[in-house]
PDB file of N, CA and C in Angstrom:
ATOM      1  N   UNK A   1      -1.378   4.833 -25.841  1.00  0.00           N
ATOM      2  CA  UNK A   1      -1.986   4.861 -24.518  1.00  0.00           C
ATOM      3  C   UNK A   1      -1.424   3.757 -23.635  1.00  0.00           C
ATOM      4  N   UNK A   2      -1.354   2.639 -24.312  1.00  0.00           N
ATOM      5  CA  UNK A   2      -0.548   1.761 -23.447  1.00  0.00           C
ATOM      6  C   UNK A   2       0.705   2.249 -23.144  1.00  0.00           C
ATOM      7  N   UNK A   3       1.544   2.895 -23.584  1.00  0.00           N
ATOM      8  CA  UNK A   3       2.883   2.874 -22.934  1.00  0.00           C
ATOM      9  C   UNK A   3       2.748   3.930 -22.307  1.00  0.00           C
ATOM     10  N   UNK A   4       2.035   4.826 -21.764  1.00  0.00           N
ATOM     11  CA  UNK A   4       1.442   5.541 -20.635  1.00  0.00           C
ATOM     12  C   UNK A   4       1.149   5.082 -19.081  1.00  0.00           C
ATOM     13  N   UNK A   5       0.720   3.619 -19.262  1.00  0.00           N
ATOM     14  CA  UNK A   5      -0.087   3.049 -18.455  1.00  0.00           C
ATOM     15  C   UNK A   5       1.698   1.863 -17.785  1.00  0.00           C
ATOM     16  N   UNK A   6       2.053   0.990 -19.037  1.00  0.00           N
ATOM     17  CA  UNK A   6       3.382   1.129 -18.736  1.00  0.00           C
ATOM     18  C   UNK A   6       4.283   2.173 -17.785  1.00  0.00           C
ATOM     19  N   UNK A   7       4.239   2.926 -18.027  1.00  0.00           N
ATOM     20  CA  UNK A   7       5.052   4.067 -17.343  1.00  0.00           C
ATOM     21  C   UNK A   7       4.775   4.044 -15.971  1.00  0.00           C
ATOM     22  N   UNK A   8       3.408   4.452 -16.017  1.00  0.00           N
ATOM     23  CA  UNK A   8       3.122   4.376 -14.444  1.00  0.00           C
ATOM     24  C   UNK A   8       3.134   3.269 -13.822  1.00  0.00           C
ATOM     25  N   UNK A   9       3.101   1.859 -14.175  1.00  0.00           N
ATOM     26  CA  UNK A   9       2.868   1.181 -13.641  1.00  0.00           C
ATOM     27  C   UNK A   9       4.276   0.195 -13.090  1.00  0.00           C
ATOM     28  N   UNK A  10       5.185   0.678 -14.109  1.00  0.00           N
ATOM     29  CA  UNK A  10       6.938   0.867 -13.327  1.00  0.00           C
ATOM     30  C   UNK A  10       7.124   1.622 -12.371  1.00  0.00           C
ATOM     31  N   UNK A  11       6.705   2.725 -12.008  1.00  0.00           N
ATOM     32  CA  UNK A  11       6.956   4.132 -11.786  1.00  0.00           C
ATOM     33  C   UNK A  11       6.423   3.570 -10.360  1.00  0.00           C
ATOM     34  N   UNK A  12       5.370   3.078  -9.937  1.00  0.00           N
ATOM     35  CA  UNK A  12       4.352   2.519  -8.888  1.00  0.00           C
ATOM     36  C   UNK A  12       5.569   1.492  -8.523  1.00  0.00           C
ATOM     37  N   UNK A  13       5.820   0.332  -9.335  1.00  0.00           N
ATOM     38  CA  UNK A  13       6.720  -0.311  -8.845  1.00  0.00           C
ATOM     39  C   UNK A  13       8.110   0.376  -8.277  1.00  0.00           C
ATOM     40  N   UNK A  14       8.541   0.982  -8.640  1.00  0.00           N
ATOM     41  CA  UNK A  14       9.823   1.952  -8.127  1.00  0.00           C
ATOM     42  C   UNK A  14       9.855   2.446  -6.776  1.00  0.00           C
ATOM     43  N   UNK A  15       8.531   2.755  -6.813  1.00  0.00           N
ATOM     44  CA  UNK A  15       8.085   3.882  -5.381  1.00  0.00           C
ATOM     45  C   UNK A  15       8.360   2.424  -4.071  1.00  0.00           C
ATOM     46  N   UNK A  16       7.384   1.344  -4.656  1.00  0.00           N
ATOM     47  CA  UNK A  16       7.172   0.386  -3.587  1.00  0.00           C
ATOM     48  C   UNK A  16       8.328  -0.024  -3.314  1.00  0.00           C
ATOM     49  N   UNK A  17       9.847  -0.069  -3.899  1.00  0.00           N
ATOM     50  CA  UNK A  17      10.649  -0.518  -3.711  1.00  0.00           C
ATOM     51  C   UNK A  17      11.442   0.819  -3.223  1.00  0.00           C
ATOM     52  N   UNK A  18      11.257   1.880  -3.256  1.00  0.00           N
ATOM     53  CA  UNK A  18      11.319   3.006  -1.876  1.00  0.00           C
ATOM     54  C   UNK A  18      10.772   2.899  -1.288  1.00  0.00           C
ATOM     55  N   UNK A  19       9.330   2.636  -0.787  1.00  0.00           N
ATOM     56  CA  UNK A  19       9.063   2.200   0.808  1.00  0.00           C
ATOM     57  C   UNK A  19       9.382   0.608   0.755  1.00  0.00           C
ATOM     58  N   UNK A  20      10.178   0.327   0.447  1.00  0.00           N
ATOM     59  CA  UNK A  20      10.100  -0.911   1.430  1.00  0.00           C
ATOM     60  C   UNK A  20      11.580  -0.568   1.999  1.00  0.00           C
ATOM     61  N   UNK A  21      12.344  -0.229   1.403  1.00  0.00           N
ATOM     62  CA  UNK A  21      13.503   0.695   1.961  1.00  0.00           C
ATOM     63  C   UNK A  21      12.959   1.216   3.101  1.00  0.00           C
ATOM     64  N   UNK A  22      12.190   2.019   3.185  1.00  0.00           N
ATOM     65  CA  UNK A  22      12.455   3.130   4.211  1.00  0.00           C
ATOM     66  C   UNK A  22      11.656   1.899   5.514  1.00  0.00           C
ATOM     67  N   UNK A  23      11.002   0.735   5.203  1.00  0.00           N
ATOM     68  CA  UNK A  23      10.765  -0.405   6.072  1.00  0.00           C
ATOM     69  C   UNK A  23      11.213  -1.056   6.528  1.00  0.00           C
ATOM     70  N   UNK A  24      12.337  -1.070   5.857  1.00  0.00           N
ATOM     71  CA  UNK A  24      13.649  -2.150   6.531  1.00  0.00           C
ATOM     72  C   UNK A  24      14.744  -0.563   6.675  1.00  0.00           C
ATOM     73  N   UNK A  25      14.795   0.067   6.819  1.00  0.00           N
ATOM     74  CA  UNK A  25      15.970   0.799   7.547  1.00  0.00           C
ATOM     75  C   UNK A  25      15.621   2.402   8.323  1.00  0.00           C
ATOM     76  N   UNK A  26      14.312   2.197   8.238  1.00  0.00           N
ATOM     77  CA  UNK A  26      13.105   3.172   9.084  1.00  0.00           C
ATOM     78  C   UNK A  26      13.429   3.310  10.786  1.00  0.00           C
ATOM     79  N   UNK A  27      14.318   3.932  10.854  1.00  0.00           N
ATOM     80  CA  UNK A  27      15.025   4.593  12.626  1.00  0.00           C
ATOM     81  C   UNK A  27      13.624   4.192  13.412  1.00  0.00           C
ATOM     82  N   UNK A  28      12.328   4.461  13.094  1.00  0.00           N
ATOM     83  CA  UNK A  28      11.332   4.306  13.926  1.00  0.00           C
ATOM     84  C   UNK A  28      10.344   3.371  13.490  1.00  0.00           C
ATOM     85  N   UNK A  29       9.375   2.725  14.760  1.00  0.00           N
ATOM     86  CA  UNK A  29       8.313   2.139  14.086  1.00  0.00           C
ATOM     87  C   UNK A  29       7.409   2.585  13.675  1.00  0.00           C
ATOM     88  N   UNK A  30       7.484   4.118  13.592  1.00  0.00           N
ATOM     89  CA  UNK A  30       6.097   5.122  13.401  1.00  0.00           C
ATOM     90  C   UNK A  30       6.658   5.504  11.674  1.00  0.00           C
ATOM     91  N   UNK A  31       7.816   5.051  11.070  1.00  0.00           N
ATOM     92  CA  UNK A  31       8.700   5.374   9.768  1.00  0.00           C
ATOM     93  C   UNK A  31       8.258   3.924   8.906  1.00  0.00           C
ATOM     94  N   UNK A  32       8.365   2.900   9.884  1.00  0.00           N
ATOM     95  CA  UNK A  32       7.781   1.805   9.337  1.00  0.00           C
ATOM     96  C   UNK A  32       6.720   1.840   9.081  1.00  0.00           C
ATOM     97  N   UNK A  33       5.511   2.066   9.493  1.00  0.00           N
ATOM     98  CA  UNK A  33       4.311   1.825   9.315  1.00  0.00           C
ATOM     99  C   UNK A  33       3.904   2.761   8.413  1.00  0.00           C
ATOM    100  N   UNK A  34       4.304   3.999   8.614  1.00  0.00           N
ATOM    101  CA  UNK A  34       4.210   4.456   7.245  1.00  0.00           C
ATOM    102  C   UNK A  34       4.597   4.401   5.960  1.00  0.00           C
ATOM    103  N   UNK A  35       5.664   3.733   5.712  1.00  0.00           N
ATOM    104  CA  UNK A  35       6.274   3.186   4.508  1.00  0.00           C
ATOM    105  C   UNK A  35       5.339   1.832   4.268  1.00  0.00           C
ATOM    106  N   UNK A  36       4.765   1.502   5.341  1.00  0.00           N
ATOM    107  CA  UNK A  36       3.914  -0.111   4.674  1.00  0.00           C
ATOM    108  C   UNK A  36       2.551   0.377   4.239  1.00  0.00           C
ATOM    109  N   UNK A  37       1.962   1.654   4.808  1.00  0.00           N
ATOM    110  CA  UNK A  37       1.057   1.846   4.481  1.00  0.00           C
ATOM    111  C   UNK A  37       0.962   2.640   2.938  1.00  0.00           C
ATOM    112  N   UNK A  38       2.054   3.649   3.406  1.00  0.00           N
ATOM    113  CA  UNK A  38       2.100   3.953   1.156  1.00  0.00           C
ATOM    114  C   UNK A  38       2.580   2.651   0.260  1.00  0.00           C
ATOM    115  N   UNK A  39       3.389   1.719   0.988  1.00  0.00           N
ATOM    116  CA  UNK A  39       3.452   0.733  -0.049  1.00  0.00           C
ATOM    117  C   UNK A  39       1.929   0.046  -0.022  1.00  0.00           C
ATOM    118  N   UNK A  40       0.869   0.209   0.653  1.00  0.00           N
ATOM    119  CA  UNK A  40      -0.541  -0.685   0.523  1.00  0.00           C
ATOM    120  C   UNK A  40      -0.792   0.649  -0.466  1.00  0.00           C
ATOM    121  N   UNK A  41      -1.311   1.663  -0.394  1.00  0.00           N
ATOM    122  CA  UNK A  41      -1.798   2.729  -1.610  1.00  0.00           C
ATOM    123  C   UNK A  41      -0.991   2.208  -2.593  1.00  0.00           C
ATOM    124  N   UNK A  42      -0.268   2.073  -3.035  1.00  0.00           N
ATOM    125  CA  UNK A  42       0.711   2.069  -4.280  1.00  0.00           C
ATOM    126  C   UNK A  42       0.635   0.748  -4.697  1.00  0.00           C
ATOM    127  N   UNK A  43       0.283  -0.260  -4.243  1.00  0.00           N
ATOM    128  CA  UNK A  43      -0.687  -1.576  -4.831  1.00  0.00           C
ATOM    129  C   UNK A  43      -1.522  -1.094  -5.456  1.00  0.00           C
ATOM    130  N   UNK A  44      -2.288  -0.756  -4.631  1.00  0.00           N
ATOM    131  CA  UNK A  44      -4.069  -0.295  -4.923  1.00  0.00           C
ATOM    132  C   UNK A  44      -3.636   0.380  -6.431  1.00  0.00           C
ATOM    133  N   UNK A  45      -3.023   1.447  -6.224  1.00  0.00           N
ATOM    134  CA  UNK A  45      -2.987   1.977  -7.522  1.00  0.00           C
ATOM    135  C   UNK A  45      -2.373   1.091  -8.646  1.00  0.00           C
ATOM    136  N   UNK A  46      -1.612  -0.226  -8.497  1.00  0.00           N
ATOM    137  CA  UNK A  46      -0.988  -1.112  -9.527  1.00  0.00           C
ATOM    138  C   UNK A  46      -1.966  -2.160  -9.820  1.00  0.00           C
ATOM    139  N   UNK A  47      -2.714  -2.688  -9.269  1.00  0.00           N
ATOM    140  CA  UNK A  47      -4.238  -2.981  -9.080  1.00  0.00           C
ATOM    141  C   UNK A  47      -4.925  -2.601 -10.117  1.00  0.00           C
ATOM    142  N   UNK A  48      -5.060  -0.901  -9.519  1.00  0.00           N
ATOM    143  CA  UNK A  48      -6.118  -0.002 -10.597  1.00  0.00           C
ATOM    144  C   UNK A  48      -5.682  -0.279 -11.939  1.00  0.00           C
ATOM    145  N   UNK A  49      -4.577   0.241 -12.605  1.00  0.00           N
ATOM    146  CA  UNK A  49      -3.576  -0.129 -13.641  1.00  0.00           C
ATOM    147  C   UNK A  49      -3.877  -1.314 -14.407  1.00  0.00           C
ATOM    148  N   UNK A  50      -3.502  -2.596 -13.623  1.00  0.00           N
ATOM    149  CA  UNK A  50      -3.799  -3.934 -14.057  1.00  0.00           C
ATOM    150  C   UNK A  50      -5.296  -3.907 -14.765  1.00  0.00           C
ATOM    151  N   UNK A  51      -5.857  -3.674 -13.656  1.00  0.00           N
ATOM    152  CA  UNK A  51      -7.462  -3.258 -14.491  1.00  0.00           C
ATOM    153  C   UNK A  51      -7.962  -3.111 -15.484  1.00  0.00           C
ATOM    154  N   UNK A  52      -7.451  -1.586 -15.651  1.00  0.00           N
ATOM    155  CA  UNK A  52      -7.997  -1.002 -17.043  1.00  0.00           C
ATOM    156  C   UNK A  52      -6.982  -1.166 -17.988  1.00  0.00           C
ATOM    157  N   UNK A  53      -5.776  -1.900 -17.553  1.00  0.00           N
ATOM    158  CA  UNK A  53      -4.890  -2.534 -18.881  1.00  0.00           C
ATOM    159  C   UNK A  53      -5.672  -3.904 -19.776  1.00  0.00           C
ATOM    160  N   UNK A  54      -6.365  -4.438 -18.536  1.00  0.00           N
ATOM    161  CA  UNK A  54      -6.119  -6.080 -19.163  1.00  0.00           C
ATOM    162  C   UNK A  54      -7.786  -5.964 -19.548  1.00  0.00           C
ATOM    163  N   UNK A  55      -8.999  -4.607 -18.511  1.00  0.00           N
ATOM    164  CA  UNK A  55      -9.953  -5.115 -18.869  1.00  0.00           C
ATOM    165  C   UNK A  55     -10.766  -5.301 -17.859  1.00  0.00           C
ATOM    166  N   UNK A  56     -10.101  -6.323 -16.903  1.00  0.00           N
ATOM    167  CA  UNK A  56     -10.958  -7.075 -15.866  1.00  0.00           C
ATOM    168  C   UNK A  56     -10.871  -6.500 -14.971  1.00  0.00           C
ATOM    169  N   UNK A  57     -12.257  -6.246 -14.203  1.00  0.00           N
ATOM    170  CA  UNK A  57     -12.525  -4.967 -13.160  1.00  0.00           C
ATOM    171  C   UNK A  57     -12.397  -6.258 -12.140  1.00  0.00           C
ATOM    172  N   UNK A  58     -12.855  -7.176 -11.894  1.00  0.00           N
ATOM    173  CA  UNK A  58     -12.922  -7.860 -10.659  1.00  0.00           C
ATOM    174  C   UNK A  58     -11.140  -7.658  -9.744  1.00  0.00           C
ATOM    175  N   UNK A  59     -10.015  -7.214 -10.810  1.00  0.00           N
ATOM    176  CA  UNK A  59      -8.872  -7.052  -9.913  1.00  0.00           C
ATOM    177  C   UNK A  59      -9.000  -5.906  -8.804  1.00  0.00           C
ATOM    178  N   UNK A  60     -10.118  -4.850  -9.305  1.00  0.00           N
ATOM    179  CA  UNK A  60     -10.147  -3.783  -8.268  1.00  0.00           C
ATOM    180  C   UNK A  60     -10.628  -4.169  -7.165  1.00  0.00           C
ATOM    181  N   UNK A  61     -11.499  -5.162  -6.911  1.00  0.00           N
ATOM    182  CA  UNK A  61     -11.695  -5.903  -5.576  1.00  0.00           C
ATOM    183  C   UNK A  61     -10.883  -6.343  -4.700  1.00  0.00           C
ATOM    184  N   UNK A  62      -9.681  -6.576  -5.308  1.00  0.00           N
ATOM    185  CA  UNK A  62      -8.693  -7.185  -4.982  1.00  0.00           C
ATOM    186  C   UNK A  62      -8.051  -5.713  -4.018  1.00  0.00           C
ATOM    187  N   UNK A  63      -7.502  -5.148  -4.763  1.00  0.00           N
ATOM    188  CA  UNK A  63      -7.146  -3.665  -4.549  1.00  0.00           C
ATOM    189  C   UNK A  63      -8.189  -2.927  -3.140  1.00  0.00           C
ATOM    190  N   UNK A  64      -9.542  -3.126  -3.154  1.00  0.00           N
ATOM    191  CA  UNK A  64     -10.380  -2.912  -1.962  1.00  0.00           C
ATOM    192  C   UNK A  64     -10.235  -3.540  -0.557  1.00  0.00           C
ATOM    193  N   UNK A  65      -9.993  -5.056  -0.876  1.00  0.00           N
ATOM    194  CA  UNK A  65      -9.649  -5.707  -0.073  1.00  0.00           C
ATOM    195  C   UNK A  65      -8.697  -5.604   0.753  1.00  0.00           C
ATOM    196  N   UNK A  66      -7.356  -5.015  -0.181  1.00  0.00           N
ATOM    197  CA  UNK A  66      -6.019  -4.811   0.165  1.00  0.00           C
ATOM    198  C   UNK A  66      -6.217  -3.045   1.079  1.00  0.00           C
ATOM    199  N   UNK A  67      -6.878  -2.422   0.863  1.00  0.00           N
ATOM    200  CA  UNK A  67      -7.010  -0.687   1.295  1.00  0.00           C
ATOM    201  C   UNK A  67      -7.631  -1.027   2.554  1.00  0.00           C
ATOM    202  N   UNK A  68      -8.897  -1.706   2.235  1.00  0.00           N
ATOM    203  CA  UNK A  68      -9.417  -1.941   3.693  1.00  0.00           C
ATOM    204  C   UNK A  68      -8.863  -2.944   5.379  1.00  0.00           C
ATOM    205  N   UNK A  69      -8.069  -3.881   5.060  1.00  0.00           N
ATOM    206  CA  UNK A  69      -7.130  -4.572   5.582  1.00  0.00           C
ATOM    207  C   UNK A  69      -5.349  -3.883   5.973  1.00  0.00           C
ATOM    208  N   UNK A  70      -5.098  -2.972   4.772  1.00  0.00           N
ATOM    209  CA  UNK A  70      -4.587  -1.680   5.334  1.00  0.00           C
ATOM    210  C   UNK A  70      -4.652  -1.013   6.393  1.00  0.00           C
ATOM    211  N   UNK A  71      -6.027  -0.721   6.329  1.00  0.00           N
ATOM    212  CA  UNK A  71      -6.704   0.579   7.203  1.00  0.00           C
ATOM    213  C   UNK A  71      -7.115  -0.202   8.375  1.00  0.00           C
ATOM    214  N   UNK A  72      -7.468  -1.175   8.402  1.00  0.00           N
ATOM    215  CA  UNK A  72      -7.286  -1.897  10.199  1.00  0.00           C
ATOM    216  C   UNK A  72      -6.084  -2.008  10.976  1.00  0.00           C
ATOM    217  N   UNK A  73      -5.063  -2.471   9.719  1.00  0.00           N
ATOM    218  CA  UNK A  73      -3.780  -2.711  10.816  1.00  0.00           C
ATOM    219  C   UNK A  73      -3.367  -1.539  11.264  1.00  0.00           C
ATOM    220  N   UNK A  74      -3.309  -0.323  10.400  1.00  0.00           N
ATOM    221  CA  UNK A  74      -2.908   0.991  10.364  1.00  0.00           C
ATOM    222  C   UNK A  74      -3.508   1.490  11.812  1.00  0.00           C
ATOM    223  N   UNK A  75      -4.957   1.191  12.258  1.00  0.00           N
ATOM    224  CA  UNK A  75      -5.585   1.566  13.277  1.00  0.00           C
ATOM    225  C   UNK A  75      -5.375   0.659  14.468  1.00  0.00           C
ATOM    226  N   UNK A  76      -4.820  -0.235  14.500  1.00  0.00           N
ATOM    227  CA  UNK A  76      -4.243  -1.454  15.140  1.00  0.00           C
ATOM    228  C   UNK A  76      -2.941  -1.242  15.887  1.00  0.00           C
ATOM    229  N   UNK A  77      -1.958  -0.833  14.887  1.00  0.00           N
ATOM    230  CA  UNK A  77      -0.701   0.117  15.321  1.00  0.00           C
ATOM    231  C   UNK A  77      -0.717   1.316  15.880  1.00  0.00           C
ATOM    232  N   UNK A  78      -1.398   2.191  15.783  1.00  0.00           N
ATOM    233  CA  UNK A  78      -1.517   3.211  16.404  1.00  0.00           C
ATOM    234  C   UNK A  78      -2.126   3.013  17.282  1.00  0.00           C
ATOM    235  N   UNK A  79      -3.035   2.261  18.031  1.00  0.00           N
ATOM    236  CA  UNK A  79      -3.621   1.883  19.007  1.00  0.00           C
ATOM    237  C   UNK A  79      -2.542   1.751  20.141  1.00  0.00           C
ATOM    238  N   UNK A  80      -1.644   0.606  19.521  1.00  0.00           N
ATOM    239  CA  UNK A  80      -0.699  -0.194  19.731  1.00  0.00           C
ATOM    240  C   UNK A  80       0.656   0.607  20.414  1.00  0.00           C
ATOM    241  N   UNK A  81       1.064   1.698  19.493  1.00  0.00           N
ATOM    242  CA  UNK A  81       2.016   2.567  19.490  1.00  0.00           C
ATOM    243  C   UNK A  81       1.820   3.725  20.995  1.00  0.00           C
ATOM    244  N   UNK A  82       0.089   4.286  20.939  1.00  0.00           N
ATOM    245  CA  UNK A  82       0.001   4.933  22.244  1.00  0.00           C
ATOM    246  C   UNK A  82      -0.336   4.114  22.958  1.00  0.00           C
ATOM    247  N   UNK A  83       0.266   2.971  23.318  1.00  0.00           N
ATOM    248  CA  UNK A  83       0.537   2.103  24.965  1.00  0.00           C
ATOM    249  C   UNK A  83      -0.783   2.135  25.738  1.00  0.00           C
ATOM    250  N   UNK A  84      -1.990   1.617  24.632  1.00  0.00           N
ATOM    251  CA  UNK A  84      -3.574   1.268  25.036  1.00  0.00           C
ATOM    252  C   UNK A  84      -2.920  -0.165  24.687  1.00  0.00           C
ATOM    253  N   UNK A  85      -4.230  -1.032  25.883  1.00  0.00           N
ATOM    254  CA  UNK A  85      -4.123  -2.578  25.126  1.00  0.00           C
ATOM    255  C   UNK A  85      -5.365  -2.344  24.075  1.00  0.00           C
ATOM    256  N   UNK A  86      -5.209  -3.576  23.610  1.00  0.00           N
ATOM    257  CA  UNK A  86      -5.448  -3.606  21.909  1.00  0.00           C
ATOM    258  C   UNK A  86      -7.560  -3.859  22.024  1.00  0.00           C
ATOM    259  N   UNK A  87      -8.367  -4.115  23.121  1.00  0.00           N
ATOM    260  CA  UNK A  87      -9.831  -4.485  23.741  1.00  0.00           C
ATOM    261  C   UNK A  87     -10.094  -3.764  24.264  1.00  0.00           C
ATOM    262  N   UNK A  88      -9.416  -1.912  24.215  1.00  0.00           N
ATOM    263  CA  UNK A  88     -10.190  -1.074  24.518  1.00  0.00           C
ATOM    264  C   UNK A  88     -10.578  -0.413  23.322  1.00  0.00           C
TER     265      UNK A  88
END
């Protein structure tokens, strides 16, 4: 079972190192932000992993923290992107 959990948890690392590619050579900023935002899911899920490898649930907090701080900037940029200022 562990080398299951192994697997994926390379496999997660792999991906993040495809979006960060597509972050640094992303034609658009709407290519960027989406590559930062699957690289924030694809924590979360290495997070999850760490977890139930080692045991200790308090890392999934960590992982919450990281989804929800995600999901502001994510709404921050798009704000940002349709040419509203940022206090409406």
């Amino acid at each position: 079972m562990s080398t299951a959990y192994n697997i994926f948890l390379y496999l997660l690392i792999a991906m993040c190192f495809m979006c960060l590619y597509r972050v640094i050579k992303g034609p658009t900023i709407a290519d960027r932000m989406v590559g930062i935002d699957i690289m924030g899911i694809l924590v979360v899920g290495i997070t999850a992993i760490i977890a139930v490898k080692t045991g200790q649930m308090f890392v999934l907090d960590i992982g919450i923290a990281w989804i929800i701080l995600s999901f502001i900037a994510t709404l921050t940029l798009a704000k940002y992107l349709g040419r509203n200022k940022l206090n409406e």
